[in-house]
Protein backbone atom coordinates (compact mmCIF):
# COMPACT_ATOMS: atom_id res chain seq x y z
CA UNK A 1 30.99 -13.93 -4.56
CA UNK A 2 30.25 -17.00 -2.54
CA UNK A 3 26.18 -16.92 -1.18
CA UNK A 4 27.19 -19.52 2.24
CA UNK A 5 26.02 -18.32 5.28
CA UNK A 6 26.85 -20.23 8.88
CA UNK A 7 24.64 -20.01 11.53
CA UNK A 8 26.17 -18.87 14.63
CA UNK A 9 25.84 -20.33 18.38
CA UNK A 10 24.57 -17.77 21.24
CA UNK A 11 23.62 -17.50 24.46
CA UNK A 12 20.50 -16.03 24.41
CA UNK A 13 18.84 -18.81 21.59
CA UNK A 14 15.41 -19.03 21.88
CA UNK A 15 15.14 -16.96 24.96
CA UNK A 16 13.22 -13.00 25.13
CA UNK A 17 16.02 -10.55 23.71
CA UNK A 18 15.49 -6.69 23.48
CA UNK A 19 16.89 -4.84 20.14
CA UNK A 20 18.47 -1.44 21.66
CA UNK A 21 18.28 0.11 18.42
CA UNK A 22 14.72 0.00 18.58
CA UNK A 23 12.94 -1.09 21.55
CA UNK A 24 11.45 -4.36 20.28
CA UNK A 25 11.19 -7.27 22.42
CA UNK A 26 10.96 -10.57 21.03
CA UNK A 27 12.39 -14.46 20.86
CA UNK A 28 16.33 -14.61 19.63
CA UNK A 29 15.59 -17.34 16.29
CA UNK A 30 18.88 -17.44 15.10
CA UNK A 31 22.12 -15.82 14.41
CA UNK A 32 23.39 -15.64 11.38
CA UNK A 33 26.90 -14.87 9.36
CA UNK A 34 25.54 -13.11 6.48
CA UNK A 35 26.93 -11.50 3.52
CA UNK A 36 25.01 -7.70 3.06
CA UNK A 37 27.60 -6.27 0.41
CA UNK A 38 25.92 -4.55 -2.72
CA UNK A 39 28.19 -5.08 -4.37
CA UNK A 40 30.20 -8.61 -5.64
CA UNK A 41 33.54 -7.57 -5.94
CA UNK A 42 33.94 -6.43 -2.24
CA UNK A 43 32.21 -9.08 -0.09
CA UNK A 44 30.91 -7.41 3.92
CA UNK A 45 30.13 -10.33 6.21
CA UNK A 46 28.00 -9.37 9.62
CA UNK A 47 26.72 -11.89 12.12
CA UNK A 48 22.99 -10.59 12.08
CA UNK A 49 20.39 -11.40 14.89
CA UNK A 50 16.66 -12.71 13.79
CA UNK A 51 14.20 -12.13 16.45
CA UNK A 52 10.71 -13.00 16.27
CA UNK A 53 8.56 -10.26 17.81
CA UNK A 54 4.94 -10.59 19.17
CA UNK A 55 3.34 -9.90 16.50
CA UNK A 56 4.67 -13.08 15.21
CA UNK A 57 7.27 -11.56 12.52
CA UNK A 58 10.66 -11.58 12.36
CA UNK A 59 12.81 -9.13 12.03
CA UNK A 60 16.90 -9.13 11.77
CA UNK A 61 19.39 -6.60 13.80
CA UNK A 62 23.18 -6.08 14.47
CA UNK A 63 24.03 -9.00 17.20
CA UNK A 64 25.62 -6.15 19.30
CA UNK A 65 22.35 -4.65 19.32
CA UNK A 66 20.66 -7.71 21.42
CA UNK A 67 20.28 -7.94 24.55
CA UNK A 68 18.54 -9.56 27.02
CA UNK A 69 15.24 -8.81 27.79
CA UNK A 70 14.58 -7.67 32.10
CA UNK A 71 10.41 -7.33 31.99
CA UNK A 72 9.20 -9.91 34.47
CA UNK A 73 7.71 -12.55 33.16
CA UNK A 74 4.06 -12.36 33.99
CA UNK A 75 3.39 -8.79 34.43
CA UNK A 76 2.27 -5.78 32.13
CA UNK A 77 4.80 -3.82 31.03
CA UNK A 78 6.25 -0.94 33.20
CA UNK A 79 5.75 -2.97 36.21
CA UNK A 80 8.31 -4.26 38.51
């Protein structure tokens, strides 16, 4: 079972994303080709999204689940 994982170029680096499986707003850190199989004989590989959220942590998501965030910049949430 080979441990490599690439990182993967995408347009929304470093920019606010929105995970639409569950609501959180963050910065897009990476993208990542991971292996997530449990078990060694049948190796899964899925290009996982990290995004750092406000409270500073980061958390990882399918990259179809990103998307880019559409709050204004500047102004509470739910306005605009």
């Amino acid at each position: 079972m080979s441990e490599a994982y690439a990182y993967r170029p995408h347009p929304l680096l470093r920019r606010r994303v929105r995970d639409v499986a569950s609501g959180v707003e963050g910065e897009l850190m990476a993208v990542i080709n991971e292996n997530v199989s449990a078990v060694a004989a049948r190796e899964y590989w899925i290009d996982l999204a990290y995004i750092r959220a406000a409270s500073g942590r980061e958390f990882s998501t399918s990259v179809d689940n990103v998307e880019a965030a559409t709050r204004p910049s500047g102004g509470p949430a739910g306005e605009g």
